[in-house]
N, C-alpha and C. Protein backbone atom coordinates (compact mmCIF):
# COMPACT_ATOMS: atom_id res chain seq x y z
N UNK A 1 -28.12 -37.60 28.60
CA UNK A 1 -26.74 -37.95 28.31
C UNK A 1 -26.27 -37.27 27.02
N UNK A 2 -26.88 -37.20 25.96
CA UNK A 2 -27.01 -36.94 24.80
C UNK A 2 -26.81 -35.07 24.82
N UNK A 3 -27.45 -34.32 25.25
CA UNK A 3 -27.38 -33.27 25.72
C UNK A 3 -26.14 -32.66 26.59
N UNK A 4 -26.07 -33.53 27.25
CA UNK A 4 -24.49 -33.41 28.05
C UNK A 4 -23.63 -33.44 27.23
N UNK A 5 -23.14 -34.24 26.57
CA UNK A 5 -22.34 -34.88 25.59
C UNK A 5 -21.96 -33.47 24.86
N UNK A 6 -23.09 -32.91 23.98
CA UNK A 6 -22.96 -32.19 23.23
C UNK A 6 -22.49 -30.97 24.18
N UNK A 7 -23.27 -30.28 25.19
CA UNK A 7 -22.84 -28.99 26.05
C UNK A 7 -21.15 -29.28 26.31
N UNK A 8 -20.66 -30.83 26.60
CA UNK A 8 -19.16 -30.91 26.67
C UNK A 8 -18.22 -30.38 25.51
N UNK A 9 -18.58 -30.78 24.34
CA UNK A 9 -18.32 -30.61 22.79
C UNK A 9 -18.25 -29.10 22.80
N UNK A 10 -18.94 -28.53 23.49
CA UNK A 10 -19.43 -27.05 22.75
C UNK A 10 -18.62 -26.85 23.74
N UNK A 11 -18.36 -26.68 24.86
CA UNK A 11 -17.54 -26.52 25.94
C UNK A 11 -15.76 -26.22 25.57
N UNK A 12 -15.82 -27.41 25.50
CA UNK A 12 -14.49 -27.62 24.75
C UNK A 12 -13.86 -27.23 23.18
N UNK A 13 -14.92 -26.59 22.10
CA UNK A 13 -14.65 -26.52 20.92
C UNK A 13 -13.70 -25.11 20.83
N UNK A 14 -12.50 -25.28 20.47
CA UNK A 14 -11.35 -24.31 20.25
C UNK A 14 -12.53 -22.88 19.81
N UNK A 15 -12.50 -21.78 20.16
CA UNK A 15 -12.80 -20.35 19.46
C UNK A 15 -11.93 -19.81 18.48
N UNK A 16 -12.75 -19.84 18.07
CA UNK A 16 -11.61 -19.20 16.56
C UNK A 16 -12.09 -17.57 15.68
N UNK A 17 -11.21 -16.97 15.38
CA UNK A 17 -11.51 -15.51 15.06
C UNK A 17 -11.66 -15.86 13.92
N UNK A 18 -12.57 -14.54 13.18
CA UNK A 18 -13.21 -14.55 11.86
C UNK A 18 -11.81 -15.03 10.85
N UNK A 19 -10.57 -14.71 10.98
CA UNK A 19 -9.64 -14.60 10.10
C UNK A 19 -9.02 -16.55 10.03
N UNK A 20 -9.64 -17.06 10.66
CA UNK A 20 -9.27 -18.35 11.03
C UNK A 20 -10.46 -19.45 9.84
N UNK A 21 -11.98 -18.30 9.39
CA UNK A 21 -12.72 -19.28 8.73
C UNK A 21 -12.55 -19.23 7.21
N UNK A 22 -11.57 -18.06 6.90
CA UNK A 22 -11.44 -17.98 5.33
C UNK A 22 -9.97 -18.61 5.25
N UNK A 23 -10.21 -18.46 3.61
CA UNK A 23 -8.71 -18.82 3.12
C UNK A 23 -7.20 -17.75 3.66
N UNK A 24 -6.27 -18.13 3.30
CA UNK A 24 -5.37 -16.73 3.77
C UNK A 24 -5.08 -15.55 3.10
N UNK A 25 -5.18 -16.34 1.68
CA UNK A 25 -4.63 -15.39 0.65
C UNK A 25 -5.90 -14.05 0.14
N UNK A 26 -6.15 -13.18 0.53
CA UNK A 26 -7.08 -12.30 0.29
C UNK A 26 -6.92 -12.36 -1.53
N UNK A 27 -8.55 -12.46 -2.01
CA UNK A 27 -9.15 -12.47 -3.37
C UNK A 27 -9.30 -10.78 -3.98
N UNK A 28 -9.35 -10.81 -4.97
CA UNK A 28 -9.76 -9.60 -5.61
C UNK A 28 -10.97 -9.16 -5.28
N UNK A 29 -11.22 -8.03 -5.31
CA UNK A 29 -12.86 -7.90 -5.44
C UNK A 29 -13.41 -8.00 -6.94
N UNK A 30 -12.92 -8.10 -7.86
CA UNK A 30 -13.14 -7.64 -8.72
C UNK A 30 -13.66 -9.76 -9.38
N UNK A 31 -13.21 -11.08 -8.48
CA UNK A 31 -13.65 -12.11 -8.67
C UNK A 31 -14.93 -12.13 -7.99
N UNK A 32 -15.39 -11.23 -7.18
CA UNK A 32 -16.73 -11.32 -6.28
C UNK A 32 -17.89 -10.01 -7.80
N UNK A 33 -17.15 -9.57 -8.09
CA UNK A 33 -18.16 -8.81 -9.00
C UNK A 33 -18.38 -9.60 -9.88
N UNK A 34 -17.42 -10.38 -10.76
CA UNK A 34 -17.85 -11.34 -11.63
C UNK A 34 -18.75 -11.94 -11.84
N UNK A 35 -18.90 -13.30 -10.29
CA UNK A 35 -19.72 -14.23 -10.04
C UNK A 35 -19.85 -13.86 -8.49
N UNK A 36 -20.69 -13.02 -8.63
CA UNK A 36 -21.22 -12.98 -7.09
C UNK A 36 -21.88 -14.21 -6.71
N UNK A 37 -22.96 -15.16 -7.57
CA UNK A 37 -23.21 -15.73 -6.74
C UNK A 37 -22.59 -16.85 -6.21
N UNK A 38 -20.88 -17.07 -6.77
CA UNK A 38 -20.45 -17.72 -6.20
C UNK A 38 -20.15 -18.03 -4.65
N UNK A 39 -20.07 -16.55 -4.45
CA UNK A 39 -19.33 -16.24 -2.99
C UNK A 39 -20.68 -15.45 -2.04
N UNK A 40 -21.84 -15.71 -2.76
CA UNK A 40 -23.26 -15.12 -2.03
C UNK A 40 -22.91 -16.18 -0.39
N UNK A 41 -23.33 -15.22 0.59
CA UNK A 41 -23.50 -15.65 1.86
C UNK A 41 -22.24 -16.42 2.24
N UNK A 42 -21.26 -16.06 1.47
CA UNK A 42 -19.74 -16.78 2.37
C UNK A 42 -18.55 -15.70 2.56
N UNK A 43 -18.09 -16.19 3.90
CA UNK A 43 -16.79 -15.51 4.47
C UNK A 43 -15.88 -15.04 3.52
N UNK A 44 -15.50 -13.75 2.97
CA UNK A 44 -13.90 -13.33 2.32
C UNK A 44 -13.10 -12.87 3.15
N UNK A 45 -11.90 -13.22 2.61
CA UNK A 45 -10.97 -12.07 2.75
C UNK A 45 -10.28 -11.00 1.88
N UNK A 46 -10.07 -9.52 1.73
CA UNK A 46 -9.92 -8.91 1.12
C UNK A 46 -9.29 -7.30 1.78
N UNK A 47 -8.23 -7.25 0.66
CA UNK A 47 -7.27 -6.24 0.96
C UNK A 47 -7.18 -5.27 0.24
N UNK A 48 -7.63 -3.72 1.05
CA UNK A 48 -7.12 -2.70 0.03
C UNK A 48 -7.57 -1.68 0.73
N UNK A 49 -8.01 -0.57 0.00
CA UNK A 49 -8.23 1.20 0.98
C UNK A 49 -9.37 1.25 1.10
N UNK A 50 -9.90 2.44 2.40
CA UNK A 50 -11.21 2.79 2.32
C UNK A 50 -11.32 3.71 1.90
N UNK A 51 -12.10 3.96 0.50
CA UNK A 51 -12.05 4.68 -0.34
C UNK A 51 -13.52 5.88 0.45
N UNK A 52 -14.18 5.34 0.79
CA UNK A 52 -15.33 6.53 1.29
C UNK A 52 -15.67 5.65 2.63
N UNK A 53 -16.24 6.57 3.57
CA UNK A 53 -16.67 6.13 4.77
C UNK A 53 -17.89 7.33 5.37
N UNK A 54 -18.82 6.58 5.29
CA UNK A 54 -19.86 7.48 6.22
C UNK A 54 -20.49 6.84 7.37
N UNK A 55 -20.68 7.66 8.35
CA UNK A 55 -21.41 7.43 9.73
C UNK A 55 -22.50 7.10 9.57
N UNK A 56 -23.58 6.60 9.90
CA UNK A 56 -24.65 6.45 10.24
C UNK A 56 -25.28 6.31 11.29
N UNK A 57 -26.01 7.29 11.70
CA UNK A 57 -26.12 7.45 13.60
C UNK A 57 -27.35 6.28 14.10
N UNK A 58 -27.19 5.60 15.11
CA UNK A 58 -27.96 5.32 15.72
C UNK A 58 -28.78 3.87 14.77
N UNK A 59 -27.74 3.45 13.72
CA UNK A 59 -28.07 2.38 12.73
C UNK A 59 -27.59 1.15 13.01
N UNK A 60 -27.02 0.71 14.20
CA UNK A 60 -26.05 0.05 14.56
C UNK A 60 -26.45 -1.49 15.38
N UNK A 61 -25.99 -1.60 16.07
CA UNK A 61 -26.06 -2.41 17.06
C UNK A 61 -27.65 -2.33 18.17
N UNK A 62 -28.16 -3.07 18.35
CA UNK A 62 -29.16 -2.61 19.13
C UNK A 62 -30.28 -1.60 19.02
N UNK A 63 -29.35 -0.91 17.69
CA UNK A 63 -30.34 0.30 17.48
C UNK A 63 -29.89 1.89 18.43
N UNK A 64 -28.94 1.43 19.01
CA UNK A 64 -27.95 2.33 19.39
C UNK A 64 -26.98 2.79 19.59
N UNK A 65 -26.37 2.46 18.44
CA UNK A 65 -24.68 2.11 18.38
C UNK A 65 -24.90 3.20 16.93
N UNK A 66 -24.13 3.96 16.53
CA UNK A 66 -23.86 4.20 15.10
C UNK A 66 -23.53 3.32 14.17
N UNK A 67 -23.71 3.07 12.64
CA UNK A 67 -23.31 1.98 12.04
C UNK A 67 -22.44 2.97 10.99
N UNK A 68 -21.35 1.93 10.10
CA UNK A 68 -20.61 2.61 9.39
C UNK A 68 -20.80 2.52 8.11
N UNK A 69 -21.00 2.89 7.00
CA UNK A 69 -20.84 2.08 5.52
C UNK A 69 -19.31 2.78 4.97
N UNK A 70 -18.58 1.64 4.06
CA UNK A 70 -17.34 2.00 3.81
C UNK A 70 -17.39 1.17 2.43
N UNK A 71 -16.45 2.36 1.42
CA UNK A 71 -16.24 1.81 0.34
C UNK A 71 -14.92 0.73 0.05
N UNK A 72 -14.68 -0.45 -0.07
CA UNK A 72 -13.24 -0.67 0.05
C UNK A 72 -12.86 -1.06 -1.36
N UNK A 73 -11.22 -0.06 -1.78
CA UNK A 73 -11.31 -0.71 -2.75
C UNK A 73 -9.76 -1.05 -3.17
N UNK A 74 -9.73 -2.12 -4.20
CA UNK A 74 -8.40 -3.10 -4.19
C UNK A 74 -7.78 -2.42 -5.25
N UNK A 75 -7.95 -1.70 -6.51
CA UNK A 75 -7.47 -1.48 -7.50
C UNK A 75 -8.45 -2.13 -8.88
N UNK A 76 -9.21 -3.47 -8.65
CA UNK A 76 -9.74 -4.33 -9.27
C UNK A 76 -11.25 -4.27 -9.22
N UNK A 77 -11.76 -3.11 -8.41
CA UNK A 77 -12.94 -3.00 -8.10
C UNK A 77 -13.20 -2.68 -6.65
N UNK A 78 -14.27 -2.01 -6.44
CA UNK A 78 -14.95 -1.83 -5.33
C UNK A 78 -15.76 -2.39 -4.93
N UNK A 79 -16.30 -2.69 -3.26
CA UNK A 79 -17.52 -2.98 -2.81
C UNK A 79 -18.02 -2.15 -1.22
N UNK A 80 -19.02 -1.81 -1.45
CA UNK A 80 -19.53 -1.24 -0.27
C UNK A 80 -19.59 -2.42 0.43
N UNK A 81 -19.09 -2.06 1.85
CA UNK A 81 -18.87 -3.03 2.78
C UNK A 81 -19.98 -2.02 4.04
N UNK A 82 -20.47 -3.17 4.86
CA UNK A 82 -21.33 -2.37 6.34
C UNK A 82 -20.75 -2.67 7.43
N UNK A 83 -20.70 -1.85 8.47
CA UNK A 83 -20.07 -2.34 10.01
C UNK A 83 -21.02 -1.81 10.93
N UNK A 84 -22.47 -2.82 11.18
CA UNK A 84 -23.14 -2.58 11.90
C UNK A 84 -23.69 -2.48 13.36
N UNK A 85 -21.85 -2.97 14.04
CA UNK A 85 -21.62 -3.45 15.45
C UNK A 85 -22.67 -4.44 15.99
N UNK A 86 -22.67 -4.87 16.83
CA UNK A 86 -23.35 -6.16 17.49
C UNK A 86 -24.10 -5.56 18.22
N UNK A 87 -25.11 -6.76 18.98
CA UNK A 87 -25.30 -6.51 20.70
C UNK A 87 -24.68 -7.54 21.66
N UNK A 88 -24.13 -6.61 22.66
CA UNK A 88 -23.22 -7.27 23.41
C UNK A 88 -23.78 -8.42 24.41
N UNK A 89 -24.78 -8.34 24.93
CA UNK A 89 -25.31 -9.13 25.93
C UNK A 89 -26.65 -9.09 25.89
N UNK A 90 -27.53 -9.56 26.44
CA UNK A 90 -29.29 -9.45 26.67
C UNK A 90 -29.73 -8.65 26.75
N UNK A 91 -29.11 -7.43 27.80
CA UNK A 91 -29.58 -6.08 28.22
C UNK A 91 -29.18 -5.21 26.93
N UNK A 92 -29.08 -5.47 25.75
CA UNK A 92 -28.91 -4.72 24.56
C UNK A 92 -28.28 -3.82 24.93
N UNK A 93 -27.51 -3.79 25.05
CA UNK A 93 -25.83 -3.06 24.55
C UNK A 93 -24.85 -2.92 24.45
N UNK A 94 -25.12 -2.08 22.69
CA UNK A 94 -24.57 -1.95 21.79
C UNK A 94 -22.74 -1.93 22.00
N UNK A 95 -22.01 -3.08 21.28
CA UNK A 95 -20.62 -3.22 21.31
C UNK A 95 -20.15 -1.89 20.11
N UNK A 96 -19.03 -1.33 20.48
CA UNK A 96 -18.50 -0.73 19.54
C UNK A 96 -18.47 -1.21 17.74
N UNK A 97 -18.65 0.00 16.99
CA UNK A 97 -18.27 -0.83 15.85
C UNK A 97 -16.90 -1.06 15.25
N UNK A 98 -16.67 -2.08 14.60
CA UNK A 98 -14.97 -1.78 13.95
C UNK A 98 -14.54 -0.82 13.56
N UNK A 99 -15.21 -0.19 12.70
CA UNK A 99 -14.66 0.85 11.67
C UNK A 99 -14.82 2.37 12.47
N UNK A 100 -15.28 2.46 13.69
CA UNK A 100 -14.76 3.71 14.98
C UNK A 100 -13.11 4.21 14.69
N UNK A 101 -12.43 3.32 14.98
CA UNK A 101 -11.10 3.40 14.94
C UNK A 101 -10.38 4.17 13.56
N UNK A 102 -11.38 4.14 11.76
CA UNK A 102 -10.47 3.66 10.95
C UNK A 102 -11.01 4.99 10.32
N UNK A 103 -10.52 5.66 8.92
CA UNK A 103 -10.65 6.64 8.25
C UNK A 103 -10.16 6.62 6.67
N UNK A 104 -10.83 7.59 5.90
CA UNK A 104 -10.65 7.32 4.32
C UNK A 104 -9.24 7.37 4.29
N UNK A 105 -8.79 6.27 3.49
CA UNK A 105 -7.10 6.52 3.01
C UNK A 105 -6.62 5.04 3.95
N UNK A 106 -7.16 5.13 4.49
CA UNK A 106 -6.54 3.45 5.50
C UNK A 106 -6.58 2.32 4.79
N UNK A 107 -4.86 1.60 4.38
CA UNK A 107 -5.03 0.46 3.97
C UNK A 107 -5.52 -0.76 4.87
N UNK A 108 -6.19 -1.59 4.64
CA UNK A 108 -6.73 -2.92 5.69
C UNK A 108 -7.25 -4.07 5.15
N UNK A 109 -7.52 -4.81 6.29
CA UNK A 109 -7.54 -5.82 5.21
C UNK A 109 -8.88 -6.21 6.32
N UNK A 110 -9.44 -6.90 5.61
CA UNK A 110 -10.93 -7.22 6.31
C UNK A 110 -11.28 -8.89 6.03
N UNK A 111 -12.29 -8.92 6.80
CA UNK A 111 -13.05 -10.23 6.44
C UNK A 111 -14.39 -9.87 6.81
N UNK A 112 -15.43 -10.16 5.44
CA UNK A 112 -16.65 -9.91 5.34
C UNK A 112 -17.72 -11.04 4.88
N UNK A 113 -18.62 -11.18 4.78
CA UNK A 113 -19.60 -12.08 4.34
C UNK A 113 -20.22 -10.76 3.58
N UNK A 114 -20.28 -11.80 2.37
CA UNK A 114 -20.52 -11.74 1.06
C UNK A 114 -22.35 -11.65 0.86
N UNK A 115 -23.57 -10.69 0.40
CA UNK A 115 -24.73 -10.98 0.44
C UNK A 115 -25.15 -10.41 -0.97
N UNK A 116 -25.65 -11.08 -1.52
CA UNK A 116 -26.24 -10.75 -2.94
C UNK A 116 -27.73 -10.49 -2.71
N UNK A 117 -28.18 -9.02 -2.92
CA UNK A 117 -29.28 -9.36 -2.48
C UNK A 117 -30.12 -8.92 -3.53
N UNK A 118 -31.78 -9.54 -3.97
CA UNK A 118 -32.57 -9.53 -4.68
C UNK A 118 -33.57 -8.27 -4.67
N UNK A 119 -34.18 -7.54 -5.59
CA UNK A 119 -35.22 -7.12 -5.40
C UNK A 119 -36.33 -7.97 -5.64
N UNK A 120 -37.58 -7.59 -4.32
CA UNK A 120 -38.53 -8.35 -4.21
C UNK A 120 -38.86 -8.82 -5.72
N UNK A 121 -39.08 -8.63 -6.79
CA UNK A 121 -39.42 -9.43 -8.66
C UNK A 121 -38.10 -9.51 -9.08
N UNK A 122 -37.05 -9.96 -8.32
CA UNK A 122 -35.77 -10.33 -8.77
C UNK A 122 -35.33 -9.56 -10.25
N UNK A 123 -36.07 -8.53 -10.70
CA UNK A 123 -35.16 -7.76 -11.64
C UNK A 123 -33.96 -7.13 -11.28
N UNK A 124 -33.92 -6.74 -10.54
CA UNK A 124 -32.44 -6.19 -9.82
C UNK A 124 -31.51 -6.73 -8.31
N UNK A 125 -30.12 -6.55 -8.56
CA UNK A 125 -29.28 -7.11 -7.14
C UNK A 125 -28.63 -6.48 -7.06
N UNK A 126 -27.81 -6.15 -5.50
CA UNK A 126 -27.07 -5.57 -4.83
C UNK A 126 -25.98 -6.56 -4.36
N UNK A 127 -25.29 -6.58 -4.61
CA UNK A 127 -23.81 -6.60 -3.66
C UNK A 127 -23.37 -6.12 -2.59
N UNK A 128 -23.31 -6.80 -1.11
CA UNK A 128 -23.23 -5.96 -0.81
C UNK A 128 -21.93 -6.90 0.74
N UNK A 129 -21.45 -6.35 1.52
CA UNK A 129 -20.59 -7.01 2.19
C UNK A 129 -20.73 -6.64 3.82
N UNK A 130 -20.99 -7.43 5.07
CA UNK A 130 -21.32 -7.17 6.41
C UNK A 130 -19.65 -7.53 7.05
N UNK A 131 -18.94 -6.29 7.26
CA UNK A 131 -18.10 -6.50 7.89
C UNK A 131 -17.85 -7.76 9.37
N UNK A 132 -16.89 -8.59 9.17
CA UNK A 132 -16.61 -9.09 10.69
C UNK A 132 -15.28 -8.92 11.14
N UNK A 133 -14.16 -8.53 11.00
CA UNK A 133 -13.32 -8.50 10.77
C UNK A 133 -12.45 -6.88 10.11
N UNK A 134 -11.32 -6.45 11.04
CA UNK A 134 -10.90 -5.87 10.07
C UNK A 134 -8.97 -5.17 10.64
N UNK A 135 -8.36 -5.66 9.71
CA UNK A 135 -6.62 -4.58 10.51
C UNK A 135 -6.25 -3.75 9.56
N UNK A 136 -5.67 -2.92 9.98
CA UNK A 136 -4.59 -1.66 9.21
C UNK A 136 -3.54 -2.97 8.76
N UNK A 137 -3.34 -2.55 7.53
CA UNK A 137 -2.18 -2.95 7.09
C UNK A 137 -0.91 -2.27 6.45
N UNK A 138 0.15 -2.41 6.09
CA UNK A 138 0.96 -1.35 5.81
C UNK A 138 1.39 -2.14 4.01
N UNK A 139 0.81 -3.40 3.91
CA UNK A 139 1.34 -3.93 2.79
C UNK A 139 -0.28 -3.59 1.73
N UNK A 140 0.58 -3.40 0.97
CA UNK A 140 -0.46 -2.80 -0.35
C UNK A 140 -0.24 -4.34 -1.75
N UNK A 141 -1.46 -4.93 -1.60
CA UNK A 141 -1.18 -5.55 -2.85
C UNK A 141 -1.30 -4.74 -4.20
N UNK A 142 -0.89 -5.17 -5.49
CA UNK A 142 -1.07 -5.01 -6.69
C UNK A 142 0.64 -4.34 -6.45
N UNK A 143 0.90 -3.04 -7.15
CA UNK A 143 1.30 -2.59 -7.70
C UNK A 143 1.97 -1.21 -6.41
N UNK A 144 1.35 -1.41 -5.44
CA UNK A 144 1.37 -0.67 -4.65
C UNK A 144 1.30 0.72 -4.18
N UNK A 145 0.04 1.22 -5.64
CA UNK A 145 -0.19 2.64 -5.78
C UNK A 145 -1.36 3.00 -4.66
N UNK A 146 -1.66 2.24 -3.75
CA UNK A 146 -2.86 2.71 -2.99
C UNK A 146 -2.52 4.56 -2.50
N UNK A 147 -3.26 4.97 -2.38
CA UNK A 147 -3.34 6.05 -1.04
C UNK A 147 -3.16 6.20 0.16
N UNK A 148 -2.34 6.54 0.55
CA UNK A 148 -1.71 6.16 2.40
C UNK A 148 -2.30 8.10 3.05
N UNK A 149 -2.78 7.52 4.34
CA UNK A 149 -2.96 8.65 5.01
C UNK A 149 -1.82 9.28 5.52
């Protein structure tokens, strides 16, 4: 019964897109450099250009998808962000990645999870951000000097 109950719950629980689990108002990056470990292992949102973008073949999804790394940056700071596409189903394969579509100079706005990560004797950390989420936007916060393609 108990099991049922719950498969109904899960059944019925509204789906909701990545842009639905953060706040609305996209943060600086430059509050995630501060106190990273505030925002270690949680959903952002954040708006601004992709300042560098490289391919990475065959790094992706399944292990056969290309993966992307992209620099994004707000005016307030940068963070390397990753878009490592998924796997789509059991039979492993690889879903497209987001950042296929996108190129240096593109304003957007994304939603990423946040990972601070340690070296094994914790002398050193990385920052670093796993894309889920991401749109072209045409609105530029700050000051509105970004770079437009």
């Amino acid at each position: 019964m108990l099991i049922g109950c719950s498969l109904w719950l899960w059944l019925e629980a509204p789906v909701s897109d990545a842009t639905d689990l953060v706040r609305e108002e996209p943060i600086p990056i430059r509050a995630i450099i501060a106190n990273p470990q505030a925002f270690n292992l949680r959903a952002v949102r954040l708006q601004g250009f992709v300042q560098t973008l490289e391919r990475i073949p065959r790094a992706g999804g399944c292990g056969l998808a290309d993966a992307y790394l992209f620099t994004l940056n707000d005016q307030t700071g940068e963070l390397a962000i990753i878009d490592r596409g998924t796997c789509q189903n059991g039979f492993s394969l690889p879903a497209k990645p987001l950042m296929t579509d996108f190129a240096v100079g593109d304003n957007v706005e994304v939603v990423i999870d946040v990972s601070l990560l340690f070296s094994p004797n914790f002398d050193s950390r990385k920052l670093e951000g796993k894309l889920r989420w991401i749109k072209r936007t045409s609105e530029l916060p700050g000051d509105g000097s970004y770079p437009s393609r």
